[in-house]
Protein backbone atom coordinates (compact mmCIF):
# COMPACT_ATOMS: atom_id res chain seq x y z
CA UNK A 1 85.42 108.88 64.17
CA UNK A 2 87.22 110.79 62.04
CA UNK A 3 90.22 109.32 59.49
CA UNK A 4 92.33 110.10 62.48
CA UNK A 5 90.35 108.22 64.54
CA UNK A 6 89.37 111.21 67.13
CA UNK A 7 88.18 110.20 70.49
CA UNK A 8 85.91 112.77 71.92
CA UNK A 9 83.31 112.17 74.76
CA UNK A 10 79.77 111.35 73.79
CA UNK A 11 77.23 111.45 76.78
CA UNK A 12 74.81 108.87 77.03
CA UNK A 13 71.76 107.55 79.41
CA UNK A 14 73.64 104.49 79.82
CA UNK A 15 75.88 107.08 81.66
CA UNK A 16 73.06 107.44 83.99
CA UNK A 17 72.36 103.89 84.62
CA UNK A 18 72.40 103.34 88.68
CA UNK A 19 75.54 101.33 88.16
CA UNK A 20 77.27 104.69 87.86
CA UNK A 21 76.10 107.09 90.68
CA UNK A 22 78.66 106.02 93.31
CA UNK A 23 81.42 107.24 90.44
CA UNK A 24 79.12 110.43 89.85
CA UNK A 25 78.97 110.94 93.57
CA UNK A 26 82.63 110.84 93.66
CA UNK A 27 83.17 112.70 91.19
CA UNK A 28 80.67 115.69 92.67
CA UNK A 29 82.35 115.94 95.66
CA UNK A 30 85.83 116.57 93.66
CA UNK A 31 84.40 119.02 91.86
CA UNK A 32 83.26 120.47 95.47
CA UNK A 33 86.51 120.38 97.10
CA UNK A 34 88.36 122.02 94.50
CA UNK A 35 86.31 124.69 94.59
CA UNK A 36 88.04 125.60 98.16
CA UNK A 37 91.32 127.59 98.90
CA UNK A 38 93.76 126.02 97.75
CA UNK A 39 95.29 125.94 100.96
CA UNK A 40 92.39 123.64 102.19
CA UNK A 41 92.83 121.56 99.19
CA UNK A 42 96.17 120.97 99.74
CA UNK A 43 96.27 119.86 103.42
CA UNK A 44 93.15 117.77 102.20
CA UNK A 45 95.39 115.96 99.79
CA UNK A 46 98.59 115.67 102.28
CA UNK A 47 95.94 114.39 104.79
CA UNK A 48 94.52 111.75 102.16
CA UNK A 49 98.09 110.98 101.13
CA UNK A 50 99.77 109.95 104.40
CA UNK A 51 96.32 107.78 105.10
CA UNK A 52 96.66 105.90 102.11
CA UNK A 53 100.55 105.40 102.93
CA UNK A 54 99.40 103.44 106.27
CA UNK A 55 95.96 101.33 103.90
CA UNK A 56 97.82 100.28 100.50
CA UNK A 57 100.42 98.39 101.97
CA UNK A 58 101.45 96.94 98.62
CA UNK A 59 101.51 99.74 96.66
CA UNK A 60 103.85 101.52 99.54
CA UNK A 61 106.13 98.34 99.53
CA UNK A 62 106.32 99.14 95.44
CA UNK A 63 107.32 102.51 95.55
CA UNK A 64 110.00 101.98 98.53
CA UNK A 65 111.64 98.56 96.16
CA UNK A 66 111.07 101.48 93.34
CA UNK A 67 113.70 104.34 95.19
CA UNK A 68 116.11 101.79 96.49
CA UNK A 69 116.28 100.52 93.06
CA UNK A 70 117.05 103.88 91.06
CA UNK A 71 118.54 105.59 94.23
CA UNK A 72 120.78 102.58 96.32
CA UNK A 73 123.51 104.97 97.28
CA UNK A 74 121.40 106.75 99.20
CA UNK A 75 120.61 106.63 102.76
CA UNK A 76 117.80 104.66 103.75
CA UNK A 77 116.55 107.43 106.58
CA UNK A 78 116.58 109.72 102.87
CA UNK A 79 114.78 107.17 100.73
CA UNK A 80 112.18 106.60 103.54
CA UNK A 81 111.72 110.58 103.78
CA UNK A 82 111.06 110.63 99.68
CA UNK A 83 108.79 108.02 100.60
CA UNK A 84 106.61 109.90 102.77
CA UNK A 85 106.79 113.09 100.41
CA UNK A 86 105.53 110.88 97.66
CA UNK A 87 102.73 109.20 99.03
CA UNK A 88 101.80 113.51 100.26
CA UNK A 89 102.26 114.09 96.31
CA UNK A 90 99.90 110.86 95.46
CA UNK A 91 97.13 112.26 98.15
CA UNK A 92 97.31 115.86 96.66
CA UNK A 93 97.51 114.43 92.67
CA UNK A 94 93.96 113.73 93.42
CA UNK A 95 92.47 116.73 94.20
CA UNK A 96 95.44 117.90 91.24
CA UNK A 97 93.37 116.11 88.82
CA UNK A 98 90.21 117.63 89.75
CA UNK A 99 92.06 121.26 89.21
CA UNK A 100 92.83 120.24 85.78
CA UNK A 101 89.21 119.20 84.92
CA UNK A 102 87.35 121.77 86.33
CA UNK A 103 89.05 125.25 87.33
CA UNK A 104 89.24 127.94 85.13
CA UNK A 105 92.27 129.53 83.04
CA UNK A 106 92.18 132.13 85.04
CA UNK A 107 92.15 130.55 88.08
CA UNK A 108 94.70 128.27 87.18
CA UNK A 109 97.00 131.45 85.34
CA UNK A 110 96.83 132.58 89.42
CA UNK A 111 98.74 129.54 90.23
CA UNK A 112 100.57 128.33 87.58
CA UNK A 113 103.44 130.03 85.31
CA UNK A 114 106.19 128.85 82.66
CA UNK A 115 109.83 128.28 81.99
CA UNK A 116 111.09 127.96 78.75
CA UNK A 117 107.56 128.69 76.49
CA UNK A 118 109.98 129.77 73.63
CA UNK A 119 111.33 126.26 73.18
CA UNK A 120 108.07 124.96 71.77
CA UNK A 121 107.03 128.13 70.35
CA UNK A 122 110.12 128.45 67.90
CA UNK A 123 109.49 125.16 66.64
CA UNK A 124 106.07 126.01 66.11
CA UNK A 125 106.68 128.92 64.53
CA UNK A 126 108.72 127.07 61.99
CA UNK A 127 106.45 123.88 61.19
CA UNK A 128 107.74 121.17 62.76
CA UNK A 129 106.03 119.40 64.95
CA UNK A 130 106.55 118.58 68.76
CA UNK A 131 106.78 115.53 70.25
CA UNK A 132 106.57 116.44 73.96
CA UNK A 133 108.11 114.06 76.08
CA UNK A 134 105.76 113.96 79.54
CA UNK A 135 107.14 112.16 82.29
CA UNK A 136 104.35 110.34 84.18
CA UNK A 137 105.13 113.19 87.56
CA UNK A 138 102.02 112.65 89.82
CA UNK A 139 101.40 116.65 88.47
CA UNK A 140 100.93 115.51 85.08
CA UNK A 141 96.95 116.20 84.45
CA UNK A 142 97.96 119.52 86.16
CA UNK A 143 100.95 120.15 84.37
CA UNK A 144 99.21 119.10 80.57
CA UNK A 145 96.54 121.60 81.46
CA UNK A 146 98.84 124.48 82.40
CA UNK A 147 100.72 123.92 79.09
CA UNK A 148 97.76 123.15 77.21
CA UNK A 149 96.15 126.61 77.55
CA UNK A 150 99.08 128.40 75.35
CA UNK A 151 100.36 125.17 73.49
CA UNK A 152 97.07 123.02 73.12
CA UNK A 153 98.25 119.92 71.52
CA UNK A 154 97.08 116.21 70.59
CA UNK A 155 96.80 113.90 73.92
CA UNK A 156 97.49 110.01 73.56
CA UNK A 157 94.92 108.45 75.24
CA UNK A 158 94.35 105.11 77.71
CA UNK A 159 90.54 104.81 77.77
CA UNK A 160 89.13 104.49 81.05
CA UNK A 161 87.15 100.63 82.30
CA UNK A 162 84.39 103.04 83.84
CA UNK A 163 82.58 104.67 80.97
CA UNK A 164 81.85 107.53 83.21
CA UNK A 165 84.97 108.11 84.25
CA UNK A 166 86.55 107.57 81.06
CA UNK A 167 83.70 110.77 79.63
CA UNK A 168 84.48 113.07 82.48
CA UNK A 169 88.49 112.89 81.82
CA UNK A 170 88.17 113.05 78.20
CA UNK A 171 85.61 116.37 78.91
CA UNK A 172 88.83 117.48 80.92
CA UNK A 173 91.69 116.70 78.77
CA UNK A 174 90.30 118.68 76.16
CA UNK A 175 90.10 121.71 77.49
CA UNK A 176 93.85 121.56 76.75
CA UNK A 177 94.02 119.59 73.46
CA UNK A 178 92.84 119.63 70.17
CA UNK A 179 92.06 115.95 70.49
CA UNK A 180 92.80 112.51 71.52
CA UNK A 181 94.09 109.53 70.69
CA UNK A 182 94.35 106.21 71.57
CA UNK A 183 97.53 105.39 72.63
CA UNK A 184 98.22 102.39 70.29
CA UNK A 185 97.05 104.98 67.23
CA UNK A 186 100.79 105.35 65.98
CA UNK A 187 99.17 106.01 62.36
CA UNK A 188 97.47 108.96 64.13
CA UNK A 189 100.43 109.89 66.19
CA UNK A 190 102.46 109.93 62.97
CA UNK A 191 99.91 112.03 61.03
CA UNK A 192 99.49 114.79 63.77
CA UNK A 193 103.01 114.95 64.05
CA UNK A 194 103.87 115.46 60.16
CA UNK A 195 101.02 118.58 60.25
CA UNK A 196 103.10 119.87 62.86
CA UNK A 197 100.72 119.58 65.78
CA UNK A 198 102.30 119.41 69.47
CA UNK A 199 102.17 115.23 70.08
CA UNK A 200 101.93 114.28 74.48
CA UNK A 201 104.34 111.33 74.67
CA UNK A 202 104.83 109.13 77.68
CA UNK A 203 107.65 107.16 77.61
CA UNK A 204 108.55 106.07 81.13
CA UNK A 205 106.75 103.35 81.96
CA UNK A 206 106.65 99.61 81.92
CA UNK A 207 104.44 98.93 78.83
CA UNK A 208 105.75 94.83 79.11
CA UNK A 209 107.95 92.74 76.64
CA UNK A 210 106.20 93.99 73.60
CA UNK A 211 107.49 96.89 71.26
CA UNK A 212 110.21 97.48 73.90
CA UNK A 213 114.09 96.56 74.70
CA UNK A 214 116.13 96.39 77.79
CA UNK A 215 117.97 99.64 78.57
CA UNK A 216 119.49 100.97 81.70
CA UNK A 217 117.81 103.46 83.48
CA UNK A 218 119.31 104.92 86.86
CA UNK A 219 121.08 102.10 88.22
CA UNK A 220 118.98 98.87 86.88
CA UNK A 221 121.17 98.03 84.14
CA UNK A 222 118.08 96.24 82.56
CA UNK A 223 114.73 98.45 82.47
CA UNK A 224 111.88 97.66 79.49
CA UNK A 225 111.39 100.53 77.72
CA UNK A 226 108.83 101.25 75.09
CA UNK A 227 110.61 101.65 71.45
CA UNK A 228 107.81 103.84 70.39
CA UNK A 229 109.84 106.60 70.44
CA UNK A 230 112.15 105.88 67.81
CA UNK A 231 109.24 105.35 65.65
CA UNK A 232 107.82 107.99 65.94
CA UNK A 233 110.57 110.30 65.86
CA UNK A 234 111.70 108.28 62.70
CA UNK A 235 108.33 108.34 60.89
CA UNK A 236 107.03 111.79 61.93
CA UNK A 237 110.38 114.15 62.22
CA UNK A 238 109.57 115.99 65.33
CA UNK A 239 111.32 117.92 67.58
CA UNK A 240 111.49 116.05 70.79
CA UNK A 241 110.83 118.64 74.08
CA UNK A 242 110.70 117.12 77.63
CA UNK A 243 108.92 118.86 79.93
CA UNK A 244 108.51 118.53 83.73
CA UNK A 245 105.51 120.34 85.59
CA UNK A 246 106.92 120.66 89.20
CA UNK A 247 104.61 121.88 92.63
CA UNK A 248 106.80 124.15 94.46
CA UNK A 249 106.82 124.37 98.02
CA UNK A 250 104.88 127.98 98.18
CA UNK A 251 102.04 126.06 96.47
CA UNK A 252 102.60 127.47 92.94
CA UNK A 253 102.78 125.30 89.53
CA UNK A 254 105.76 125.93 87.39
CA UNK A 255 105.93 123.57 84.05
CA UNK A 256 109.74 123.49 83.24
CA UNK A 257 110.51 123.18 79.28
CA UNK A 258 113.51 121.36 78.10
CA UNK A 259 115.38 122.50 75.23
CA UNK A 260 114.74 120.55 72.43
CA UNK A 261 116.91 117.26 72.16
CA UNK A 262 119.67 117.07 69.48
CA UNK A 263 120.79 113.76 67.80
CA UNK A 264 118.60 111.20 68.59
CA UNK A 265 119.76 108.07 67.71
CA UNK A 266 116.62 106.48 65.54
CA UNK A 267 118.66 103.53 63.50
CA UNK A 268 118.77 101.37 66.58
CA UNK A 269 115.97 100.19 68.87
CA UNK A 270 118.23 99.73 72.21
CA UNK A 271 120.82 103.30 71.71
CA UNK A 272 117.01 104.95 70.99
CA UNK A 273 115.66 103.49 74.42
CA UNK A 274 119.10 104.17 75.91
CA UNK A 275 119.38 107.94 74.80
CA UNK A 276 115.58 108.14 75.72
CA UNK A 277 116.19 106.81 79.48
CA UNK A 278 118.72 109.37 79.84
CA UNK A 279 116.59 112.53 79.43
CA UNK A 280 113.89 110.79 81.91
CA UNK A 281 116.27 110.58 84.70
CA UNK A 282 117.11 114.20 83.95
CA UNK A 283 113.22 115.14 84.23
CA UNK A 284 112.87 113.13 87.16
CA UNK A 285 116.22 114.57 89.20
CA UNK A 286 113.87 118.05 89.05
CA UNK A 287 111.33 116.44 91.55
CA UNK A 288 112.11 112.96 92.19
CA UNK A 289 109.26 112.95 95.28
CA UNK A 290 106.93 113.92 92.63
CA UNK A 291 107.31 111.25 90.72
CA UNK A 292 104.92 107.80 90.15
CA UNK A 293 106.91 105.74 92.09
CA UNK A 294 103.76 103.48 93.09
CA UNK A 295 104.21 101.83 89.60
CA UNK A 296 105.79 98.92 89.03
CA UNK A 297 108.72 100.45 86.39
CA UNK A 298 110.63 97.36 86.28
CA UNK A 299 108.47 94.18 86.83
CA UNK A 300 109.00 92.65 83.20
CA UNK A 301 112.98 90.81 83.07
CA UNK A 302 115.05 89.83 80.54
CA UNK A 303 113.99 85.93 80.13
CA UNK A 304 116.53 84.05 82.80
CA UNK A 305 116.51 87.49 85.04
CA UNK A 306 115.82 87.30 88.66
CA UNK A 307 112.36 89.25 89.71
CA UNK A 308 112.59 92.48 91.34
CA UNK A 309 109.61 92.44 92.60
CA UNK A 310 108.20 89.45 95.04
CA UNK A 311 105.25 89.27 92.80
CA UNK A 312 107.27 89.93 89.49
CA UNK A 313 106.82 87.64 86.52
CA UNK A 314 109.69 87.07 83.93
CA UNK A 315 109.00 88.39 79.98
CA UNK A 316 108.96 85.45 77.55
C-alpha cells in the first residue's frame, strides 16, 4: 500500500478456489442481465423487489418500524404504499449495482444527467477540497458512478467478507474514483481532503455507540450519529456538498447537487451531528422511497432508553 494506504483490487487463484464459483456464477448472470433494455432490467428488479418484500419478513418489519418512526404523522395506508415502493427500489438497486460496475460511460451518459455540476466544480477550481456528503439512497453505486465520470473522487471503503466480491466492487468503484479507502482511514481521509481531492462521505447510518452522539433526526429525538464529520471537516477544511442521485419515474438517473453548506458548527460534537442530521433529512425528503430503510438507523439507545426495535440492544 501506499503512505495513504490505497486499496486497489489484486486478483488471485485463491479467487478461483471452488469455494467461490457460486459468487462468480452470480455475479455472471448480473453482468448478463444488465446487458438487456433497460426496460427488462427494470421490471426484473420491481419483480425481484416485491418477492423479497413477501421472503425477508424481518427486514420488511425493519423498514415499516423505520417510516413510522421518521414519518408518524402520516397515514398508515401512505407509509405502507412507501413501503411497497421501497422494497421495488431494493429489487431494482440490484441490478443498479450491476449498471455501475459494468456499463459503459456512454451507455450510462444515455441515462443519466446532472443538476448543479458547478457546485463542485467552483470549489475545485479554487483548491479546496470536497467532502461530498452521500446519503446511503438504494441508487448510491449508481449515483457515485454517474458523478464519478466528471468528478472522480476518493471512495471510503467497507471491505467486503467474500474476497471475490469484495475484488469485483472495488474493480467497479474505481472506474469512478481515484482510489479507496478504508473507512476507518481518517489519516487518509484527512490527507486527500487537504490536496483538495473530492472525499465520498456517508454519514447516515447507525455506526453504534462509538465516535458518535445522540442527535435528533426526523422525529426520534435521540438518533446515534457518527461524529466523523466534524473531524473531518475540522482537520481537513472542506467544502461540504450533499448530493442525492434520484431514479425518476421515466427511468432516467438525475444526481441532484446541493449547494455547498455554510457554517458548520465543528467546536461541538452534538450541534455538529445536529446540523449534520438536518441536511440528511433534506436529501432524503427528495426520494424518501428511495431510501435504505431496511437498515436498522436507530437500534443503539441512550443507556436507560427503551428499544425501538424488538430485537434492539441498549449502548453501554
Amino acid at each position: 500500500m501506499s503512505q495513504n494506504q490505497e486499496i486497489r483490487p489484486i486478483f488471485t487463484k485463491r479467487l478461483l478456489h471452488p469455494r467461490y464459483w457460486l459468487t462468480w456464477l452470480g455475479i455472471s448472470i448480473l453482468y448478463l442481465i444488465v446487458l438487456l433494455p433497460y426496460p427488462i432490467i427494470y421490471q426484473l428488479g420491481k419483480a425481484l423487489g416485491l418477492l423479497s418484500m413477501k421472503l425477508i419478513g424481518k427486514r420488511k418489519e425493519t423498514a415499516r418500524q423505520n417510516l413510522k418512526l421518521c414519518f408518524p404523522e402520516k397515514p398508515q395506508q401512505e407509509r405502507d404504499q412507501m413501503l411497497r415502493e421501497n422494497f421495488i427500489s431494493t429489487g431494482v438497486a440490484i441490478f443498479e449495482t450491476g449498471m455501475a460496475w459494468f456499463w459503459s460511460d456512454k451507455r450510462l451518459s444515455r441515462h443519466t444527467s446532472i443538476v448543479g455540476d458547478d457546485y463542485i466544480t467552483k470549489v475545485q477550481q479554487s483548491g479546496q477540497g470536497v467532502l461530498l456528503i452521500g446519503i446511503h439512497f438504494l441508487t448510491l453505486e449508481l449515483g457515485a458512478r454517474i458523478l464519478g465520470i466528471s468528478h472522480p473522487g476518493v471512495g471510503v471503503y467497507r471491505p467486503n467478507d467474500n474476497p471475490v466480491m469484495d475484488y469485483v466492487q472495488l474493480k467497479g468503484r474505481l472506474k469512478s474514483n481515484k482510489y479507496m479507502l478504508e473507512r476507518h482511514n481518517t489519516k487518509g481521509m484527512i490527507r486527500a481532503l487537504k490536496n483538495g481531492e473530492l472525499l465520498w462521505y456517508a454519514p447516515d447510518h447507525d455506526y453504534g455507540p462509538k465516535n458518535s452522539v445522540f442527535a435528533p433526526l426526523f422525529s426520534v429525538e435521540k438518533a446515534a450519529t457518527t461524529v466523523g464529520t466534524r473531524i473531518l471537516v475540522k482537520l481537513g477544511l472542506p467544502a461540504i456538498i450533499p448530493f442525492t442521485p434520484k431514479r425518476e419515474k421515466n427511468g432516467r438517473y438525475i444526481v441532484y447537487i446541493s449547494p455547498r453548506v455554510e457554517e458548520f458548527p465543528v467546536e461541538d460534537d452534538v450541534l455538529a451531528a445536529t446540523f449534520m442530521n438536518k441536511i440528511i433529512e433534506q436529501e432524503i425528503l427528495k426520494a424518501p422511497e428511495q431510501y435504505m430503510w431496511l437498515h436498522r438507523r436507530f437500534k443503539t439507545r441512550p443507556k436507560g432508553d427503551a428499544p425501538l426495535y424488538s430485537d434492539n440492544v441498549q449502548s453501554d
